[in-house]
N, C-alpha and C. Protein backbone atom coordinates (compact mmCIF):
# COMPACT_ATOMS: atom_id res chain seq x y z
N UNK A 1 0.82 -1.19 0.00
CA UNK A 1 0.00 0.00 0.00
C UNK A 1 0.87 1.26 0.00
N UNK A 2 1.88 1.34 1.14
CA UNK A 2 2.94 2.48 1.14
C UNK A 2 3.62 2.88 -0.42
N UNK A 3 3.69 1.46 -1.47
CA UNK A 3 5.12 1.12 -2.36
C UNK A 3 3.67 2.38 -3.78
N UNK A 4 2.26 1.87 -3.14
CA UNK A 4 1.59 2.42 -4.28
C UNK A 4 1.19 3.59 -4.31
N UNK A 5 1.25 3.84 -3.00
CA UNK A 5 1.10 5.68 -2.75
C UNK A 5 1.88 6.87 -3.56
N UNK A 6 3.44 6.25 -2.97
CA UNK A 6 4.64 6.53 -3.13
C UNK A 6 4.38 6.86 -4.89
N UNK A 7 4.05 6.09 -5.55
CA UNK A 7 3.68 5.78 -7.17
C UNK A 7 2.70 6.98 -7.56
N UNK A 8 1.59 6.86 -6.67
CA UNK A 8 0.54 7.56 -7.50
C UNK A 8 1.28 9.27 -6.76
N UNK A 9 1.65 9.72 -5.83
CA UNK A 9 2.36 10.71 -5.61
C UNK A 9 3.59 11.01 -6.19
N UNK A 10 4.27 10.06 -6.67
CA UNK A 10 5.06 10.45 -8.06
C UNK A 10 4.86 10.81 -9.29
N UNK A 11 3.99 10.36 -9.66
CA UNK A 11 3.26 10.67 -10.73
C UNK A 11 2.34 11.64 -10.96
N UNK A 12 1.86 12.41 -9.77
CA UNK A 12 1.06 13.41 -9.79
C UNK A 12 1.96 14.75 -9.53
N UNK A 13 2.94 14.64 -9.34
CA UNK A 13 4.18 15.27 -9.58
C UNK A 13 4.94 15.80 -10.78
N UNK A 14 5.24 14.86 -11.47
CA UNK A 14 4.81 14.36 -13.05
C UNK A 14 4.62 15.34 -13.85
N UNK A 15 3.17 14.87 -13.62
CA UNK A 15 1.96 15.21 -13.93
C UNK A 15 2.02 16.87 -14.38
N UNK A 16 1.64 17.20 -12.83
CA UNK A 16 2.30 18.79 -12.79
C UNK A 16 3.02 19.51 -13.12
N UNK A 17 4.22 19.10 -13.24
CA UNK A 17 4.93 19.35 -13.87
C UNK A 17 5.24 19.46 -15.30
N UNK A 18 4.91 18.73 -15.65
CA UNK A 18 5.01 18.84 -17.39
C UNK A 18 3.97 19.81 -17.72
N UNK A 19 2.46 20.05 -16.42
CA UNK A 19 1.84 21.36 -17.48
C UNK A 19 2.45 22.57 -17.28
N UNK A 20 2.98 22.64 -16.12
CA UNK A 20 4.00 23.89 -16.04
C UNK A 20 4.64 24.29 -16.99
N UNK A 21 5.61 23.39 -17.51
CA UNK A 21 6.26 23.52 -19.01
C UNK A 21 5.74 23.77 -19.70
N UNK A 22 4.65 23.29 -19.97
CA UNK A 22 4.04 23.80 -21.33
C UNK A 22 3.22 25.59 -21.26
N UNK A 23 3.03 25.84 -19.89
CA UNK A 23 2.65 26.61 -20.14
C UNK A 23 3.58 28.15 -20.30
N UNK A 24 4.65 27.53 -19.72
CA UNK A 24 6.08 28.26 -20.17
C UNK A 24 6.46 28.23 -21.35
N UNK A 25 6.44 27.48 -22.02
CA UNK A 25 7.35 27.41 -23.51
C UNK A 25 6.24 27.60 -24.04
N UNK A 26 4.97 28.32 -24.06
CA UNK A 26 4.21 29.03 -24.57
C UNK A 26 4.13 30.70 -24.88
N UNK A 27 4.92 30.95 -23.84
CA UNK A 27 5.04 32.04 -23.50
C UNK A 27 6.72 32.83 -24.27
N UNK A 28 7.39 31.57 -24.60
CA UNK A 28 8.49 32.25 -24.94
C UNK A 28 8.42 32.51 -26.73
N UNK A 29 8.13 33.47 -27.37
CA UNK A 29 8.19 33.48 -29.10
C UNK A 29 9.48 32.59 -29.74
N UNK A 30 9.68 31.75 -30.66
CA UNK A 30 10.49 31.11 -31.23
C UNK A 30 10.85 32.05 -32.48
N UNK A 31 9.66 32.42 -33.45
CA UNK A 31 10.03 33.11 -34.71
C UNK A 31 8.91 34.70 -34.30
N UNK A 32 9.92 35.45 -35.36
CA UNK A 32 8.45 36.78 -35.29
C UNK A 32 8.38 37.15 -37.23
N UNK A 33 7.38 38.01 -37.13
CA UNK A 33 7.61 38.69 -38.37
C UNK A 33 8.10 39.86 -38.36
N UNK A 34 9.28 40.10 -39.77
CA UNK A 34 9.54 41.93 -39.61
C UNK A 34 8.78 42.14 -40.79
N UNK A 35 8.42 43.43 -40.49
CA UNK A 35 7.95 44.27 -41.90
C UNK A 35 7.65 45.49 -41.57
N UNK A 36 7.92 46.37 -42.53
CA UNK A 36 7.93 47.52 -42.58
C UNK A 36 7.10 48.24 -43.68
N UNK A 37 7.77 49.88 -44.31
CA UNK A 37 7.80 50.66 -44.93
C UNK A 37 8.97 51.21 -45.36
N UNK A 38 9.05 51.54 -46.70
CA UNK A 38 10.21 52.77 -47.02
C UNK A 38 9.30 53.90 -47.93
N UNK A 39 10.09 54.77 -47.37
CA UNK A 39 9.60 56.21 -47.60
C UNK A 39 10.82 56.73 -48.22
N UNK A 40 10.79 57.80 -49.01
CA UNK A 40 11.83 58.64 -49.14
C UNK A 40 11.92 60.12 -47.70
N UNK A 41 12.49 60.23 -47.98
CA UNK A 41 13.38 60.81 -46.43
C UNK A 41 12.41 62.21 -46.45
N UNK A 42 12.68 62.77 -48.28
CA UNK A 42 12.38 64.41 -47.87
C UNK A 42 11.03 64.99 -48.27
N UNK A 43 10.49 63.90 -49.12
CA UNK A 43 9.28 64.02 -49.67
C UNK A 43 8.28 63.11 -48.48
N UNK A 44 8.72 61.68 -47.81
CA UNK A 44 7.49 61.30 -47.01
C UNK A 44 6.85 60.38 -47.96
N UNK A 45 6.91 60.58 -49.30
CA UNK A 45 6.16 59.42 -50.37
C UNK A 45 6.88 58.15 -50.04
N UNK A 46 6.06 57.21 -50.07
CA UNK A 46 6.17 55.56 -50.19
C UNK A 46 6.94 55.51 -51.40
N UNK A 47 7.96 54.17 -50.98
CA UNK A 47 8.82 54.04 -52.16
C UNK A 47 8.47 52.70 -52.70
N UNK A 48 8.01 52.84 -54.01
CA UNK A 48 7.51 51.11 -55.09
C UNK A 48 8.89 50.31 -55.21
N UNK A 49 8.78 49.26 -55.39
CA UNK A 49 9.70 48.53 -56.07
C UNK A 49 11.13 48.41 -55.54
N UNK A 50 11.43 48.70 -53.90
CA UNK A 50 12.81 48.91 -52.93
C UNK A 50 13.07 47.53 -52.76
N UNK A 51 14.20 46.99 -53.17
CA UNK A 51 14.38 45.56 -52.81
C UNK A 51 15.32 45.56 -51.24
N UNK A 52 14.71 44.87 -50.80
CA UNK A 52 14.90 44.81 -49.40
C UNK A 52 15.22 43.66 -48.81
N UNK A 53 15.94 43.29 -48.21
CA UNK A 53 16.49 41.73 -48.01
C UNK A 53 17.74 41.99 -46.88
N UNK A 54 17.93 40.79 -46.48
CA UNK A 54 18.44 40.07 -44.92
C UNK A 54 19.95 39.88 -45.33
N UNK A 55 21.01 40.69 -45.05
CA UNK A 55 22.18 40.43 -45.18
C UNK A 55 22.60 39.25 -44.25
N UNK A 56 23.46 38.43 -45.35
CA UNK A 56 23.99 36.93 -44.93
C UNK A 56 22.91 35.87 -45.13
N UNK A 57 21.72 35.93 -45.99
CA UNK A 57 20.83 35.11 -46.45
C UNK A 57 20.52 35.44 -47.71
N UNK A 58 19.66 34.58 -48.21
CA UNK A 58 19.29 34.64 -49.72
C UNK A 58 17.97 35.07 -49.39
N UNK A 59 17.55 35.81 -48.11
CA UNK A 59 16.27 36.49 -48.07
C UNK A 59 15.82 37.59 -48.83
N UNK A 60 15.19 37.49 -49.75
CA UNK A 60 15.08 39.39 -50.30
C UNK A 60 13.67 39.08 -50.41
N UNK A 61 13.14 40.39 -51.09
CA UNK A 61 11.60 40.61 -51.35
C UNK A 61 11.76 42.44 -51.41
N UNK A 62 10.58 42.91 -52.29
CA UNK A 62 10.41 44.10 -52.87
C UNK A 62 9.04 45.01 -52.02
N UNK A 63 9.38 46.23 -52.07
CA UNK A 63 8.57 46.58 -51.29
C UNK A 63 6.83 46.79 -52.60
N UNK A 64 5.96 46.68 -51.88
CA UNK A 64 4.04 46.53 -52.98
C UNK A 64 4.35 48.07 -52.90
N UNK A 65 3.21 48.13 -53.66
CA UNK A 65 2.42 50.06 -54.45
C UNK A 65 2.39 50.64 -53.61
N UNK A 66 2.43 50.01 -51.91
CA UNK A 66 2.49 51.10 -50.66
C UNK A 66 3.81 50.87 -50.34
N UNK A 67 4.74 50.54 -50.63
CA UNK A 67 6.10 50.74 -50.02
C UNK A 67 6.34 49.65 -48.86
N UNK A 68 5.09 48.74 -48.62
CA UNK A 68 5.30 47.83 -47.66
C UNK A 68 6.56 47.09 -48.14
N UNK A 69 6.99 46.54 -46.77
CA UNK A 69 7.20 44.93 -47.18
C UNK A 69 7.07 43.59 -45.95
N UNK A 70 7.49 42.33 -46.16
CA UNK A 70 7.43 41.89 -44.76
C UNK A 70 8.37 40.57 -44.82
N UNK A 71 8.57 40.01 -43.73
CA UNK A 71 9.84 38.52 -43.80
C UNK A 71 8.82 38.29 -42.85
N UNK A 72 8.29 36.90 -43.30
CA UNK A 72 7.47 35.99 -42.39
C UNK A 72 7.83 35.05 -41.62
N UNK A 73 7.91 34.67 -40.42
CA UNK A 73 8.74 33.48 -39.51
C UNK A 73 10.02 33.66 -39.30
N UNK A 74 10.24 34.18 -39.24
CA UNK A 74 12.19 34.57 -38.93
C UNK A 74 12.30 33.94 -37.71
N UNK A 75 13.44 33.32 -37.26
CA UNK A 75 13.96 33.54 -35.67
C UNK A 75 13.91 34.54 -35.30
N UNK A 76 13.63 34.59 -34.19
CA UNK A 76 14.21 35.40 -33.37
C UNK A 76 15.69 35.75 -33.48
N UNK A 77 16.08 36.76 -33.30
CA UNK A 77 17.51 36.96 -33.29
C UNK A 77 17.69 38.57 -34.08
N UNK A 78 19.26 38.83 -33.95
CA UNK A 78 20.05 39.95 -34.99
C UNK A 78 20.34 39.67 -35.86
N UNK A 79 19.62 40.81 -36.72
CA UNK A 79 19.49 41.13 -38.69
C UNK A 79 20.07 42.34 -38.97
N UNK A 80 20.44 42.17 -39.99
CA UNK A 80 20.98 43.27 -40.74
C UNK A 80 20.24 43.45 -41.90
N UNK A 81 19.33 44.69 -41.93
CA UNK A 81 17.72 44.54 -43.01
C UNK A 81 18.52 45.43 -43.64
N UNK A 82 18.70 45.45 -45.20
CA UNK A 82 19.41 46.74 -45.63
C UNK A 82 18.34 46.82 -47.26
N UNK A 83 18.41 48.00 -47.66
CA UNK A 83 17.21 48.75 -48.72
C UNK A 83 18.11 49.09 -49.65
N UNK A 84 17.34 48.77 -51.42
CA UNK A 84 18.32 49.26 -52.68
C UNK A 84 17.28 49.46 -53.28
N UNK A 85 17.54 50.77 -54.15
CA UNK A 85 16.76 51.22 -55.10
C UNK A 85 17.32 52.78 -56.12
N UNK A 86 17.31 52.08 -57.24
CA UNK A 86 18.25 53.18 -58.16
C UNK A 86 17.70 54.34 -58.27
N UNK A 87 19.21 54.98 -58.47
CA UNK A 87 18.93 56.49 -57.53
C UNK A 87 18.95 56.88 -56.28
N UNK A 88 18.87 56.12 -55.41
CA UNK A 88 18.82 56.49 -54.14
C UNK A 88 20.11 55.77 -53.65
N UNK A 89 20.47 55.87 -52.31
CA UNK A 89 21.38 56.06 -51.34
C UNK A 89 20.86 54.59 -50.44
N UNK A 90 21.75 53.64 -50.48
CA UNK A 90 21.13 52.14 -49.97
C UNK A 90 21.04 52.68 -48.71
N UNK A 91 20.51 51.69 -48.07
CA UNK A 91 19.97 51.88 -46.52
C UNK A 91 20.10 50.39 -45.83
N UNK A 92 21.19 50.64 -44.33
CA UNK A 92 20.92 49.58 -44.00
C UNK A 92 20.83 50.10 -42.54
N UNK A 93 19.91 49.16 -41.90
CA UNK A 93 20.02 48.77 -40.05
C UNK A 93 19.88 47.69 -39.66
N UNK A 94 20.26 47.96 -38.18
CA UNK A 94 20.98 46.50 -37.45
C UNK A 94 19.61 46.39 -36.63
N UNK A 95 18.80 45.19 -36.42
CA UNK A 95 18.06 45.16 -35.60
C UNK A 95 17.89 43.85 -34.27
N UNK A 96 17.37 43.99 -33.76
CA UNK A 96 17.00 42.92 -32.77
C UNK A 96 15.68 42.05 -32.54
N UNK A 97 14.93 41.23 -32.93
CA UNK A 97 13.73 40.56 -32.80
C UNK A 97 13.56 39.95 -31.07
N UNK A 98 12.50 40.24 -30.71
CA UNK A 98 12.08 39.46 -29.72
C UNK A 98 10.28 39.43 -30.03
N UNK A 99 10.04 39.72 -31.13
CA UNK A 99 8.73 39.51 -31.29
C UNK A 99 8.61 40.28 -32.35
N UNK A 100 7.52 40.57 -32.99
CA UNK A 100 7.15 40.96 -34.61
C UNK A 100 7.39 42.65 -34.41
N UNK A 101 8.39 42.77 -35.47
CA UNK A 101 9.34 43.87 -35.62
C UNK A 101 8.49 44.43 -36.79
N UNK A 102 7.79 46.35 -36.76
CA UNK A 102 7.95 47.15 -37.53
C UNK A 102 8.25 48.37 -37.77
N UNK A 103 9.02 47.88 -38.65
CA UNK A 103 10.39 49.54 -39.27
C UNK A 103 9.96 50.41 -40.23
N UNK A 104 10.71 51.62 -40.53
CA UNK A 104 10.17 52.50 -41.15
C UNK A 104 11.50 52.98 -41.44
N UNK A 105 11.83 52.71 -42.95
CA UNK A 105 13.00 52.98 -43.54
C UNK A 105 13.06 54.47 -44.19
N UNK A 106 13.79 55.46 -44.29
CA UNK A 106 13.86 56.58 -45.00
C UNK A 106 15.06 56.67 -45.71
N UNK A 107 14.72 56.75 -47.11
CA UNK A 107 16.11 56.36 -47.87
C UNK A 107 16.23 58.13 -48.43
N UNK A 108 17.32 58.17 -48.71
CA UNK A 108 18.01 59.53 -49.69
C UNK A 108 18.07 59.39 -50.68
N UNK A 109 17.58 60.47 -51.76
CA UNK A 109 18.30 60.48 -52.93
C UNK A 109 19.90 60.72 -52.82
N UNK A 110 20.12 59.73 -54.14
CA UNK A 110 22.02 60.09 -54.57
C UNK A 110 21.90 61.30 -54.86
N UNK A 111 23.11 62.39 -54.68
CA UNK A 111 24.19 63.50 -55.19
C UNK A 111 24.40 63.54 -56.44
């Protein structure tokens, strides 16, 4: 009787425990999304067609007719998001994810 107690109080231990966990590693984000905008700096207009992409990956993508853009599921972690578009003055920043990141790029015209 003692050997089965011992059992079912181990196990309800267990038990407990594992929902704890779960309700922790619920709580922590694994991936986020970034996405943004680019604008030009002096005018404020949305910029079409800014290719925009993840230095040290083969991530790119273009900004739509509003200047959006977005990277879906990323890790978590530090990026280097950098902006190209002819005529203008590339653009890059360093960022940090701990959850769904949005930026707002302002690029220059070239000299």
């Amino acid at each position: 009787m003692k050997t089965t107690l011992q059992i079912i109080g181990l196990l309800t231990i267990v038990l407990f425990s594992s929902f704890k966990g779960e309700k922790d590693a619920g709580t922590t984000a694994t991936t986020a999304n970034i996405e943004g905008i680019v604008i030009d700096e002096t005018s404020g207009e949305t910029l079409v067609g800014v290719e925009v992409f993840i230095e040290g990956t083969d991530l790119k993508t273009y900004t739509d007719f509003d200047g959006n853009f977005v990277f879906n599921n990323m890790n978590v972690g530090e990026y280097s998001i950098s902006a190209k578009l002819i005529s203008y003055k590339s653009k890059k920043i360093n960022i940090n994810t701990s959850n769904n990141t949005n930026l707002k790029l302002k690029m220059n015209l070239q000299n």
